[in-house]
PDB file of N, CA and C in Angstrom:
ATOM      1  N   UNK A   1      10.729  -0.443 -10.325  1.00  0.00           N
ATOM      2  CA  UNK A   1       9.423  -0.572 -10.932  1.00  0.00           C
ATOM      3  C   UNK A   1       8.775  -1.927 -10.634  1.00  0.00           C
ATOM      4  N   UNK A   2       9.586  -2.986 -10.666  1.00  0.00           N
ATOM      5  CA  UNK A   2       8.803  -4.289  -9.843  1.00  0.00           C
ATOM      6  C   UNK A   2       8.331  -4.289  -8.961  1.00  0.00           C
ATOM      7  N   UNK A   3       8.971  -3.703  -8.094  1.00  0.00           N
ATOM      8  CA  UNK A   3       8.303  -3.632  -6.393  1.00  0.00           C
ATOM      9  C   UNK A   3       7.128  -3.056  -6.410  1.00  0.00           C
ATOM     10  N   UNK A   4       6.991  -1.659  -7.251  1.00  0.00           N
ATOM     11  CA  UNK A   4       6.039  -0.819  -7.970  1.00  0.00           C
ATOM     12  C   UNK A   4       4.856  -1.596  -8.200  1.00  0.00           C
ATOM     13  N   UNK A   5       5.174  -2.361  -9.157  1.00  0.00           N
ATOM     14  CA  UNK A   5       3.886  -3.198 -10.275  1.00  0.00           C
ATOM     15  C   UNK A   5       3.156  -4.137  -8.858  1.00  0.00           C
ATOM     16  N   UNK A   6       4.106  -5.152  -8.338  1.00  0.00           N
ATOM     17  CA  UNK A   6       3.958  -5.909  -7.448  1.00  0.00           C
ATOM     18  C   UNK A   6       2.799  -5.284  -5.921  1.00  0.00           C
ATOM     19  N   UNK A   7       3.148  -3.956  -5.720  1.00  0.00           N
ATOM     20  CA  UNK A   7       2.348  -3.120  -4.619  1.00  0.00           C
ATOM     21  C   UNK A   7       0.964  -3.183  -5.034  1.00  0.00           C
ATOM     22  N   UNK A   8       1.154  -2.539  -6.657  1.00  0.00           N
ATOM     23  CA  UNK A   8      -0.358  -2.217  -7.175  1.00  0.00           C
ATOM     24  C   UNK A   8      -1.165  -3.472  -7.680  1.00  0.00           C
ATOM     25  N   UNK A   9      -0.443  -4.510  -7.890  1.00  0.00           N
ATOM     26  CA  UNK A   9      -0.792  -5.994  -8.329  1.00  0.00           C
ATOM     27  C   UNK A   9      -1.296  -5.970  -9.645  1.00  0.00           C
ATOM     28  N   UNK A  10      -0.296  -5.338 -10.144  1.00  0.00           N
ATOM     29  CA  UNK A  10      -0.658  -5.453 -11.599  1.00  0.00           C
ATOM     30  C   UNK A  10       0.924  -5.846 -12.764  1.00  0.00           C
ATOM     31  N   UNK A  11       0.628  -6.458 -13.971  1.00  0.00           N
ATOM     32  CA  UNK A  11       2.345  -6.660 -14.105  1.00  0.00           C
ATOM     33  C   UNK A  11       2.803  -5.425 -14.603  1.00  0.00           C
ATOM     34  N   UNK A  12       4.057  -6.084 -14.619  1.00  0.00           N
ATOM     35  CA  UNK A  12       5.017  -5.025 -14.759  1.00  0.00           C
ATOM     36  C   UNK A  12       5.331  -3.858 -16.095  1.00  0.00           C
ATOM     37  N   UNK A  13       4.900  -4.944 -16.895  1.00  0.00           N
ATOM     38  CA  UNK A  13       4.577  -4.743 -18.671  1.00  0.00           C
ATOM     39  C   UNK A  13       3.276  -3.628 -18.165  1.00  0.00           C
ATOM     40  N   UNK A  14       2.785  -3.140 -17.628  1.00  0.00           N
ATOM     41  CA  UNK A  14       1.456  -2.806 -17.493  1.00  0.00           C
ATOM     42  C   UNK A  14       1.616  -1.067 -17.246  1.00  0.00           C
ATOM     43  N   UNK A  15       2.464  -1.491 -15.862  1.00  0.00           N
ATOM     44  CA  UNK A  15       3.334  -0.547 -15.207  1.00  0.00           C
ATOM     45  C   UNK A  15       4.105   0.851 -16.491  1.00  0.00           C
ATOM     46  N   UNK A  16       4.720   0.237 -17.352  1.00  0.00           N
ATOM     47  CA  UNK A  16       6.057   0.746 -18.165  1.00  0.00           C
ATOM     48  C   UNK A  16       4.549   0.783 -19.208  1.00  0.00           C
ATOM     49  N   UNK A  17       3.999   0.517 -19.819  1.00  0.00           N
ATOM     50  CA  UNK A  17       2.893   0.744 -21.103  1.00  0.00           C
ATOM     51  C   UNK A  17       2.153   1.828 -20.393  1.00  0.00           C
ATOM     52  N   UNK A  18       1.869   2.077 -18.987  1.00  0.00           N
ATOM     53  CA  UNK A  18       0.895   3.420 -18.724  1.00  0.00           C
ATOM     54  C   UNK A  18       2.006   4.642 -18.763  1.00  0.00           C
ATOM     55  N   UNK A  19       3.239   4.489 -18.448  1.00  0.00           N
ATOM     56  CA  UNK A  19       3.893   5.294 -18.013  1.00  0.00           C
ATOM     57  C   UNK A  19       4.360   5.934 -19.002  1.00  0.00           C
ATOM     58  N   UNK A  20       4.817   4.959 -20.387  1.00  0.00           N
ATOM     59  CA  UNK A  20       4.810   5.579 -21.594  1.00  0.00           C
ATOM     60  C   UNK A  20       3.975   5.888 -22.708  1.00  0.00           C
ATOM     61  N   UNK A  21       2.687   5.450 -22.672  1.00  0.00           N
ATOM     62  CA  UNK A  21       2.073   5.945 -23.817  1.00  0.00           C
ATOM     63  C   UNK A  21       0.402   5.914 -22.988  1.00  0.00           C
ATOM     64  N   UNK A  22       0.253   5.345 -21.728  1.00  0.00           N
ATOM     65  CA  UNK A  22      -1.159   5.430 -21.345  1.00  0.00           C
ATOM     66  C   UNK A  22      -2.136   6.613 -21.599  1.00  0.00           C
ATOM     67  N   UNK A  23      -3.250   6.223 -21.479  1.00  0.00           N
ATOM     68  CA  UNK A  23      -4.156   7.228 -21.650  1.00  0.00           C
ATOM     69  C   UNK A  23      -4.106   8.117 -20.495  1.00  0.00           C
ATOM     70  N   UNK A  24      -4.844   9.745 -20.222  1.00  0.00           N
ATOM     71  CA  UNK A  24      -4.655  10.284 -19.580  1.00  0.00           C
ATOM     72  C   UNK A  24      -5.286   9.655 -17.808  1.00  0.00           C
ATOM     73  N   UNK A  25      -6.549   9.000 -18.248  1.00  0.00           N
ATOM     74  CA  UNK A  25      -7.322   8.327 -17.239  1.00  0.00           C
ATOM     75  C   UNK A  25      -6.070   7.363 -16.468  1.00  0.00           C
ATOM     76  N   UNK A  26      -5.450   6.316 -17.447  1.00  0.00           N
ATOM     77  CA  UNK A  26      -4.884   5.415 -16.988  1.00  0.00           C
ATOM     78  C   UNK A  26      -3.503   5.981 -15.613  1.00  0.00           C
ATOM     79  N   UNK A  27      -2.717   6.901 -16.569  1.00  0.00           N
ATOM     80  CA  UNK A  27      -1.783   7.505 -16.154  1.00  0.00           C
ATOM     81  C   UNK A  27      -2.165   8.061 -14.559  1.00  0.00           C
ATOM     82  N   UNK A  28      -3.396   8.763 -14.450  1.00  0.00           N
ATOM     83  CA  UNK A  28      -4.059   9.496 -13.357  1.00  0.00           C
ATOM     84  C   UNK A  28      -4.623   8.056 -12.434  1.00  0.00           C
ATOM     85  N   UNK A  29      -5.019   7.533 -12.747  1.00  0.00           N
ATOM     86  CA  UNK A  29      -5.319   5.872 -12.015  1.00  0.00           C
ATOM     87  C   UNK A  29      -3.877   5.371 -10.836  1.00  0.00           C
ATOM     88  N   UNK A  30      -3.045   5.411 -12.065  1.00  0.00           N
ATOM     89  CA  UNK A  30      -1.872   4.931 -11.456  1.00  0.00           C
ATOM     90  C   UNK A  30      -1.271   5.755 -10.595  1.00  0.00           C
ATOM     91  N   UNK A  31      -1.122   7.223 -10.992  1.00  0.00           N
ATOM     92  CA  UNK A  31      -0.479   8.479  -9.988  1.00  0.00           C
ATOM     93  C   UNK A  31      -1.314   7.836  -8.616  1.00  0.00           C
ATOM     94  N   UNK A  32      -2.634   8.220  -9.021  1.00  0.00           N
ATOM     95  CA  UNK A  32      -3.071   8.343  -7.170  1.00  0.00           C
ATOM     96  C   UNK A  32      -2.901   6.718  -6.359  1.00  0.00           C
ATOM     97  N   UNK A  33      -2.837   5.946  -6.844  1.00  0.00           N
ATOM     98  CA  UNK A  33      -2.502   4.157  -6.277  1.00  0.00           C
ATOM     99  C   UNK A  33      -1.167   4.608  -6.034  1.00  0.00           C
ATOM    100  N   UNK A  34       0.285   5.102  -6.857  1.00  0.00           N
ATOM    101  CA  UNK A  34       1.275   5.550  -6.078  1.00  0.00           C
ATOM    102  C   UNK A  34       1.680   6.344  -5.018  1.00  0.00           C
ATOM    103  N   UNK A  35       0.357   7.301  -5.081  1.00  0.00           N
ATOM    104  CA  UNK A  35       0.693   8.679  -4.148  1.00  0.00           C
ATOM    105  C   UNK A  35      -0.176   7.465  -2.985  1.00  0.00           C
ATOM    106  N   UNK A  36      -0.895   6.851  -2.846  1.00  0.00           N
ATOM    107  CA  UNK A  36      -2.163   6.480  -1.886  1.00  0.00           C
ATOM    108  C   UNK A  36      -0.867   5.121  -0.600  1.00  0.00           C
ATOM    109  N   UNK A  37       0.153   4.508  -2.007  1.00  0.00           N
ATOM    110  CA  UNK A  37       1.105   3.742  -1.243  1.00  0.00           C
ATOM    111  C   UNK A  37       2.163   4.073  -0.605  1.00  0.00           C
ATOM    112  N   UNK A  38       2.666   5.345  -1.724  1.00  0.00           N
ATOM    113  CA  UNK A  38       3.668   5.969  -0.474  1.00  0.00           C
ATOM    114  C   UNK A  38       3.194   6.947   1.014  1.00  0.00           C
ATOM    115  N   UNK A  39       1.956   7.212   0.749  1.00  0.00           N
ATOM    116  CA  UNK A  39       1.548   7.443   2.171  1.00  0.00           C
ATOM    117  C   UNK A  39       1.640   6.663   3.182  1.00  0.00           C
ATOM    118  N   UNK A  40       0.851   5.464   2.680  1.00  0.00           N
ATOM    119  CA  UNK A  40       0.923   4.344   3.487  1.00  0.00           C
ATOM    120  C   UNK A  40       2.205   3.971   3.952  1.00  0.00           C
ATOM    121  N   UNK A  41       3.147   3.594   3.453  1.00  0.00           N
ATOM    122  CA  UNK A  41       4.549   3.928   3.858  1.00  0.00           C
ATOM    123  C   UNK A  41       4.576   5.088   5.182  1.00  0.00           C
ATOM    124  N   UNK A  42       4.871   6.233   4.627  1.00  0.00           N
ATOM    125  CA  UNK A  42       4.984   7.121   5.463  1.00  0.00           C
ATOM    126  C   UNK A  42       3.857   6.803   7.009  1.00  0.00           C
ATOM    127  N   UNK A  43       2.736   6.646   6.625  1.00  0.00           N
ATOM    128  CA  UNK A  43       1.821   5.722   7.912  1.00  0.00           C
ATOM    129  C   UNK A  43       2.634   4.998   8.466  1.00  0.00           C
ATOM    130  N   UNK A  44       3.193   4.098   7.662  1.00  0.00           N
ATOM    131  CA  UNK A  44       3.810   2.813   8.896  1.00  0.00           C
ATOM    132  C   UNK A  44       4.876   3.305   9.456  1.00  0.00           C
ATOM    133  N   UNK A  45       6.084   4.113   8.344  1.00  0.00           N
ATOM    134  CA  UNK A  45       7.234   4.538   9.458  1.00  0.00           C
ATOM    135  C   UNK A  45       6.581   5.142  10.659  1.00  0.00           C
ATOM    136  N   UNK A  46       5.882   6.281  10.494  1.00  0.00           N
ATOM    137  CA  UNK A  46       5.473   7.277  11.771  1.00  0.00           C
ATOM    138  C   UNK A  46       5.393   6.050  12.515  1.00  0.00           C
ATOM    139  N   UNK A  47       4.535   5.154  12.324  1.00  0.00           N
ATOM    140  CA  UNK A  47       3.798   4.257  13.494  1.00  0.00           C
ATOM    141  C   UNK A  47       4.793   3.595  14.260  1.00  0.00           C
ATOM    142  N   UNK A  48       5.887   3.611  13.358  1.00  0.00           N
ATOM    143  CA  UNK A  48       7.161   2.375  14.613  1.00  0.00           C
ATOM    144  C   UNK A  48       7.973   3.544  14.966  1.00  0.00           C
ATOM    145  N   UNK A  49       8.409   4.655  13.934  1.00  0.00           N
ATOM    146  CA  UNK A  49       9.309   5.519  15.330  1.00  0.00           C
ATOM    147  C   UNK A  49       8.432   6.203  16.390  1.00  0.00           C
ATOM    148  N   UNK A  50       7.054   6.459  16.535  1.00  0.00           N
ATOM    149  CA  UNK A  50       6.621   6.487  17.944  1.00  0.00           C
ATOM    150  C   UNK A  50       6.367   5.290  18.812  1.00  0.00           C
ATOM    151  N   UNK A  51       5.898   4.442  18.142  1.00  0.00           N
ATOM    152  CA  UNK A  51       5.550   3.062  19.018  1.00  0.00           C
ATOM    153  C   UNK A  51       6.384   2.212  18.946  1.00  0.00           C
ATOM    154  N   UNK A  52       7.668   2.027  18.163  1.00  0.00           N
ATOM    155  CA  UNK A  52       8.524   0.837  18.274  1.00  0.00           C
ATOM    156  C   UNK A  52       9.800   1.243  17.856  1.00  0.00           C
ATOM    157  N   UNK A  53      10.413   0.752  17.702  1.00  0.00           N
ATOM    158  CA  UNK A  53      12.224   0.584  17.374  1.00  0.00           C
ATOM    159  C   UNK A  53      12.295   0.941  15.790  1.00  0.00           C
ATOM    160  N   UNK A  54      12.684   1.927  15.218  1.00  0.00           N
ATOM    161  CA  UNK A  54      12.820   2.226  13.660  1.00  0.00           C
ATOM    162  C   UNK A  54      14.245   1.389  12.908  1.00  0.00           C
ATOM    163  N   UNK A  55      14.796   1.133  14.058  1.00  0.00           N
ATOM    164  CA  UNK A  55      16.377   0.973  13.666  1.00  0.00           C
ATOM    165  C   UNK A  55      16.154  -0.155  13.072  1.00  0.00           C
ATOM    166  N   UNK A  56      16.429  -0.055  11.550  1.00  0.00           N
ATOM    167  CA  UNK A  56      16.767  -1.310  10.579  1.00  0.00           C
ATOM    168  C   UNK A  56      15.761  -1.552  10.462  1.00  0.00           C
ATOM    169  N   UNK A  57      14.499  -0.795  10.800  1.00  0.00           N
ATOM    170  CA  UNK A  57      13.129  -1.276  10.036  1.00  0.00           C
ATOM    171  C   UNK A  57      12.571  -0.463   8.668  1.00  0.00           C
ATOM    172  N   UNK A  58      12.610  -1.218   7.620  1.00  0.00           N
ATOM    173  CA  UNK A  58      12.171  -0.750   6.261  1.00  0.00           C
ATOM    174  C   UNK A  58      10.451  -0.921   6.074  1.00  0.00           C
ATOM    175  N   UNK A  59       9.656   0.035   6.202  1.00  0.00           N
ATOM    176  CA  UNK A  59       8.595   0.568   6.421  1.00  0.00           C
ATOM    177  C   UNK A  59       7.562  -0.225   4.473  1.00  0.00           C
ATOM    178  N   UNK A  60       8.284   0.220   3.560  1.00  0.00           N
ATOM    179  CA  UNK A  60       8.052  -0.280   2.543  1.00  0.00           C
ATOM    180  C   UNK A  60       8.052  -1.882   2.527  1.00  0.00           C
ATOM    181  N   UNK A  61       8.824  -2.217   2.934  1.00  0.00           N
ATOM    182  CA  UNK A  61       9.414  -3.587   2.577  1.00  0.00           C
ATOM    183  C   UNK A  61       7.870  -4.175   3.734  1.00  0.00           C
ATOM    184  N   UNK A  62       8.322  -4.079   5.207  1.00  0.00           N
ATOM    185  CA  UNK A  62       6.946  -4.299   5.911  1.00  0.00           C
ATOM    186  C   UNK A  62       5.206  -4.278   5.016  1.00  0.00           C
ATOM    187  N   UNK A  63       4.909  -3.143   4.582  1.00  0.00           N
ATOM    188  CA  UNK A  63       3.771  -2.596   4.018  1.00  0.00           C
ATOM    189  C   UNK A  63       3.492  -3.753   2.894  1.00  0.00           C
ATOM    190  N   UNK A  64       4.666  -4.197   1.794  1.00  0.00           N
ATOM    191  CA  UNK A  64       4.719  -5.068   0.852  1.00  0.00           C
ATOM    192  C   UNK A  64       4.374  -6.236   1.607  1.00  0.00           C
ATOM    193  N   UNK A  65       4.895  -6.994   2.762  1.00  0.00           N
ATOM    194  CA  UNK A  65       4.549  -8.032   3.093  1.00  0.00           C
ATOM    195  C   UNK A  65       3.555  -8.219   3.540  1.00  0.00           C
ATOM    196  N   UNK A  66       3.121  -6.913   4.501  1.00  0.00           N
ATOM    197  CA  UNK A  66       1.827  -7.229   5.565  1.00  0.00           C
ATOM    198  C   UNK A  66       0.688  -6.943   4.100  1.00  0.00           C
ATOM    199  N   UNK A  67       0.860  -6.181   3.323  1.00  0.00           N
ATOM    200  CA  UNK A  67      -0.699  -6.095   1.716  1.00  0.00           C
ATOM    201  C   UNK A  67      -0.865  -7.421   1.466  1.00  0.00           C
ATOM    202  N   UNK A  68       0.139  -8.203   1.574  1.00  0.00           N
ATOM    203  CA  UNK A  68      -0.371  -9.506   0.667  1.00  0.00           C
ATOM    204  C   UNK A  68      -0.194 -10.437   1.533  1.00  0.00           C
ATOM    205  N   UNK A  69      -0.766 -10.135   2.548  1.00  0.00           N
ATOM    206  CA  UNK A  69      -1.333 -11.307   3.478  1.00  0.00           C
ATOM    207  C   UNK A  69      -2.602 -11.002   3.815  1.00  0.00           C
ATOM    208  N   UNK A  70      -3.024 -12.421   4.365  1.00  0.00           N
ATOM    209  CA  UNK A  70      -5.182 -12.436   4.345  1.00  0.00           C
ATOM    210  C   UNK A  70      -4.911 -11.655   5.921  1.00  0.00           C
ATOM    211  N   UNK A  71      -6.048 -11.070   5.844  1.00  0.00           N
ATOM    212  CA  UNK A  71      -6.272  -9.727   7.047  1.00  0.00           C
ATOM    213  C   UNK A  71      -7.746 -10.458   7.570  1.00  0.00           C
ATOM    214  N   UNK A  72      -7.909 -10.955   8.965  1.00  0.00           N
ATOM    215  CA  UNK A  72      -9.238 -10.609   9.462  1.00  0.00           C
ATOM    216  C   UNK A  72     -10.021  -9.619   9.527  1.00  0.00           C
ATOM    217  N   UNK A  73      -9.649  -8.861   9.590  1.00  0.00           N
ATOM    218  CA  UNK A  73     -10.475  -7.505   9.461  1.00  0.00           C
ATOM    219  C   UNK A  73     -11.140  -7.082   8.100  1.00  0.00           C
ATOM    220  N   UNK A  74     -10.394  -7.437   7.132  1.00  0.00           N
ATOM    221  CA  UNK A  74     -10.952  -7.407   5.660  1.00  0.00           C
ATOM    222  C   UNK A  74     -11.907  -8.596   5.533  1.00  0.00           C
ATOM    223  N   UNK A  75     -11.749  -9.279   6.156  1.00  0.00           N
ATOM    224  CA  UNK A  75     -12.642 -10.576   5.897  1.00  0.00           C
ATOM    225  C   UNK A  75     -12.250 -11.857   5.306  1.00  0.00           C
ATOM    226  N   UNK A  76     -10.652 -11.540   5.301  1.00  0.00           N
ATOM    227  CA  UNK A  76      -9.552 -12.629   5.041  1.00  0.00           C
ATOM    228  C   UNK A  76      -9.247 -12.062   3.621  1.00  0.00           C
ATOM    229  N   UNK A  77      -9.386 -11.063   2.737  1.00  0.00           N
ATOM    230  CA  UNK A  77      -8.845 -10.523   1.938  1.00  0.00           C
ATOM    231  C   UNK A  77      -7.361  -9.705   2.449  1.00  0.00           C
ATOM    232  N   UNK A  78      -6.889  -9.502   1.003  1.00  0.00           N
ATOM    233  CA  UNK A  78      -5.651  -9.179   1.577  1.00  0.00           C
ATOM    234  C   UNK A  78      -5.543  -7.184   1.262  1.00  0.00           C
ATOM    235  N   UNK A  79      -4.815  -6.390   2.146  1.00  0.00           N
ATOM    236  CA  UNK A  79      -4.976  -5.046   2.038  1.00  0.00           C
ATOM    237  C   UNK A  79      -4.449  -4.883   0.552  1.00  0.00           C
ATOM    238  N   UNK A  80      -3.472  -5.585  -0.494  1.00  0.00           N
ATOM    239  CA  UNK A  80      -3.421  -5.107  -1.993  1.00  0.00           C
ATOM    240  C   UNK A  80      -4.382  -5.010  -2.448  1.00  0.00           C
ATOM    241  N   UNK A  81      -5.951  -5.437  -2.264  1.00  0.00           N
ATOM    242  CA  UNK A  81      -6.679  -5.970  -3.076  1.00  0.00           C
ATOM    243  C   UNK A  81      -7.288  -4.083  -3.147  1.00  0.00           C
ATOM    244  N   UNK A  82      -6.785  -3.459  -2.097  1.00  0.00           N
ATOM    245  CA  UNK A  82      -7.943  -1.710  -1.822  1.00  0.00           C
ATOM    246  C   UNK A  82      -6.908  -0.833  -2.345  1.00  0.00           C
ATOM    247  N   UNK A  83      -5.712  -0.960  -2.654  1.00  0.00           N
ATOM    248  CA  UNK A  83      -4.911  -0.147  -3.484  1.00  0.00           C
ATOM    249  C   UNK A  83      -5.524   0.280  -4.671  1.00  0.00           C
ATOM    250  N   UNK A  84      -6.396   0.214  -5.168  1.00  0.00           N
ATOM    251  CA  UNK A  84      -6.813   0.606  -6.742  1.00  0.00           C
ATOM    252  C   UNK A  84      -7.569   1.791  -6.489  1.00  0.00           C
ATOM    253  N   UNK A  85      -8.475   2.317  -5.403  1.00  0.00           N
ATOM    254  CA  UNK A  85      -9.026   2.863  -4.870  1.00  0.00           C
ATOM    255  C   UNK A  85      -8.556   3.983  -3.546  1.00  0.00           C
ATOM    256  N   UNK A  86      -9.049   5.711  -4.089  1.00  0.00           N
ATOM    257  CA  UNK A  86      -8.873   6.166  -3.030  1.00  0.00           C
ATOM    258  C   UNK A  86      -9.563   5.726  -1.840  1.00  0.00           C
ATOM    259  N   UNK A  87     -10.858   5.397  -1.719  1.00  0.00           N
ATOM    260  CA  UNK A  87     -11.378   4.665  -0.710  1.00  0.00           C
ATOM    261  C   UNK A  87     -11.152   3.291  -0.267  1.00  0.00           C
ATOM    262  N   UNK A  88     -10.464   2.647  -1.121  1.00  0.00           N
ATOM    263  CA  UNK A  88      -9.825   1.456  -0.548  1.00  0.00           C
ATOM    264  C   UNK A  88      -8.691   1.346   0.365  1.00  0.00           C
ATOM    265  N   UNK A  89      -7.744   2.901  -0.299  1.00  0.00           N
ATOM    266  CA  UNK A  89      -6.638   2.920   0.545  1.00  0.00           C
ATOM    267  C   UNK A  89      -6.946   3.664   1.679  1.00  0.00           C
ATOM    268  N   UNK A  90      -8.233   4.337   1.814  1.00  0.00           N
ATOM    269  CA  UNK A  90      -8.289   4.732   2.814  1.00  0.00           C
ATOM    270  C   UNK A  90      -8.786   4.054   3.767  1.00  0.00           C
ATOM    271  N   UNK A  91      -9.690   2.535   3.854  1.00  0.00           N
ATOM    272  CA  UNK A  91      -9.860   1.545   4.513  1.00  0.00           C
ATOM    273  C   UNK A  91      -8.538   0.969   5.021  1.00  0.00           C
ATOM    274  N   UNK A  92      -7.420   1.013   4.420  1.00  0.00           N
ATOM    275  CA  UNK A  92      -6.114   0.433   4.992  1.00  0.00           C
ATOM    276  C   UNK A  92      -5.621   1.205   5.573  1.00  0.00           C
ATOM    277  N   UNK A  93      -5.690   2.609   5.072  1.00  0.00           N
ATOM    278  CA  UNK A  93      -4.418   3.416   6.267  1.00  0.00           C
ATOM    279  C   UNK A  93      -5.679   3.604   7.408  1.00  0.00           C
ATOM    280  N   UNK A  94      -6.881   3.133   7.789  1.00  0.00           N
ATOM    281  CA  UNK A  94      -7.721   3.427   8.970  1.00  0.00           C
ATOM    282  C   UNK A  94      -7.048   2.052   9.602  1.00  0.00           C
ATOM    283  N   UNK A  95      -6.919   0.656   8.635  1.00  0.00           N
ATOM    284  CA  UNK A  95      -6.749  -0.447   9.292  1.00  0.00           C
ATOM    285  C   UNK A  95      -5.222  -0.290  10.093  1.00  0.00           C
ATOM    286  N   UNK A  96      -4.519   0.354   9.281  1.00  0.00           N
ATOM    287  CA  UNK A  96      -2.740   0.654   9.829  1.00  0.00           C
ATOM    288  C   UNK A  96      -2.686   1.383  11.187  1.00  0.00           C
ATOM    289  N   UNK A  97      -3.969   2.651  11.276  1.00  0.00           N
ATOM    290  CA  UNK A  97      -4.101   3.369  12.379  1.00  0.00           C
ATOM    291  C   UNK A  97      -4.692   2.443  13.269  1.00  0.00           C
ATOM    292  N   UNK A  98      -5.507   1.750  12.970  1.00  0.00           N
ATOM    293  CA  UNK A  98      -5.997   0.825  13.982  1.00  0.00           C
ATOM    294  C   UNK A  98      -4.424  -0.579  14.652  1.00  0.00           C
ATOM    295  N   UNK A  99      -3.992  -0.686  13.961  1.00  0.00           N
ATOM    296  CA  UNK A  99      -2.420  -1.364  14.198  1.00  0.00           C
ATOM    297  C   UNK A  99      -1.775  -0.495  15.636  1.00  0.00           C
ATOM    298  N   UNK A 100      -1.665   0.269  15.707  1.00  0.00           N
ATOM    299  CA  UNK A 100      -1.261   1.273  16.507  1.00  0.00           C
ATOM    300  C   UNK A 100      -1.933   0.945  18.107  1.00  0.00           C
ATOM    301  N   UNK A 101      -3.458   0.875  18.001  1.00  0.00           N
ATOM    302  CA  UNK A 101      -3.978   0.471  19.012  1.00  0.00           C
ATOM    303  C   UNK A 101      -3.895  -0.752  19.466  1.00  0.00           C
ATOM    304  N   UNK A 102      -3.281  -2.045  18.815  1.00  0.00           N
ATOM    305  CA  UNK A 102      -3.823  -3.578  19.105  1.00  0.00           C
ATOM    306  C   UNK A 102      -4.894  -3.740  18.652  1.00  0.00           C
ATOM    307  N   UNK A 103      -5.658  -2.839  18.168  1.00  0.00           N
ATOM    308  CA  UNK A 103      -6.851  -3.486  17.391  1.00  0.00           C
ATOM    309  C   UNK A 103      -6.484  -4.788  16.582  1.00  0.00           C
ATOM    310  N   UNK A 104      -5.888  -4.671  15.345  1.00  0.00           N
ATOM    311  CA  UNK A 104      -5.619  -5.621  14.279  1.00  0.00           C
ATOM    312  C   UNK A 104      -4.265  -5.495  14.218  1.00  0.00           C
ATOM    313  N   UNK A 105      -4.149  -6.674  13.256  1.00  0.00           N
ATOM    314  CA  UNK A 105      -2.653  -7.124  12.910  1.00  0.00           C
ATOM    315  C   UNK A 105      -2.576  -7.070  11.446  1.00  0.00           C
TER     316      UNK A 105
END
């Protein structure tokens, strides 16, 4: 659940209070920011077992580091900041597909 809270950038106390007593909105907020990150996941593995070496590469762990770093392409914001949003995450998994090409980093 840390790694969890930490993805969505919110604390952890936050995390465990929606999960047990949140409102229905809140609860549904949080589902789709989880469903929107483990895609993203699934985005990045695909992207290295066709384009790169999978062996001993943790796709999550990557995704966690590369969100919370400043992105040129965002405008020096960092990709956690569009997790809250289906359209935010969908600006990142376009930016991840664009990774693929050498577009961005």
């Amino acid at each position: 659940m840390a790694d969890l809270a930490r993805s969505l950038g919110v604390p952890l106390s936050l995390v465990y209070s929606i999960k047990s007593k949140g409102s229905p909105s809140q609860k549904k907020s949080l589902s789709n920011q989880i469903i929107g990150i483990h895609l993203m996941i699934g985005q990045v593995q695909n992207l290295v077992e066709e384009c790169g070496d999978p062996v001993g590469f943790d796709a999550a762990k990557w995704l966690g580091n590369w969100a919370f770093s400043a992105n040129d392409a965002l405008g020096g914001l960092i990709p956690a900041d569009y997790f809250d949003t289906v359209v935010g995450q969908e600006v990142v998994a376009d930016l991840i597909a664009a990774i693929r090409y050498g577009n961005y980093q």
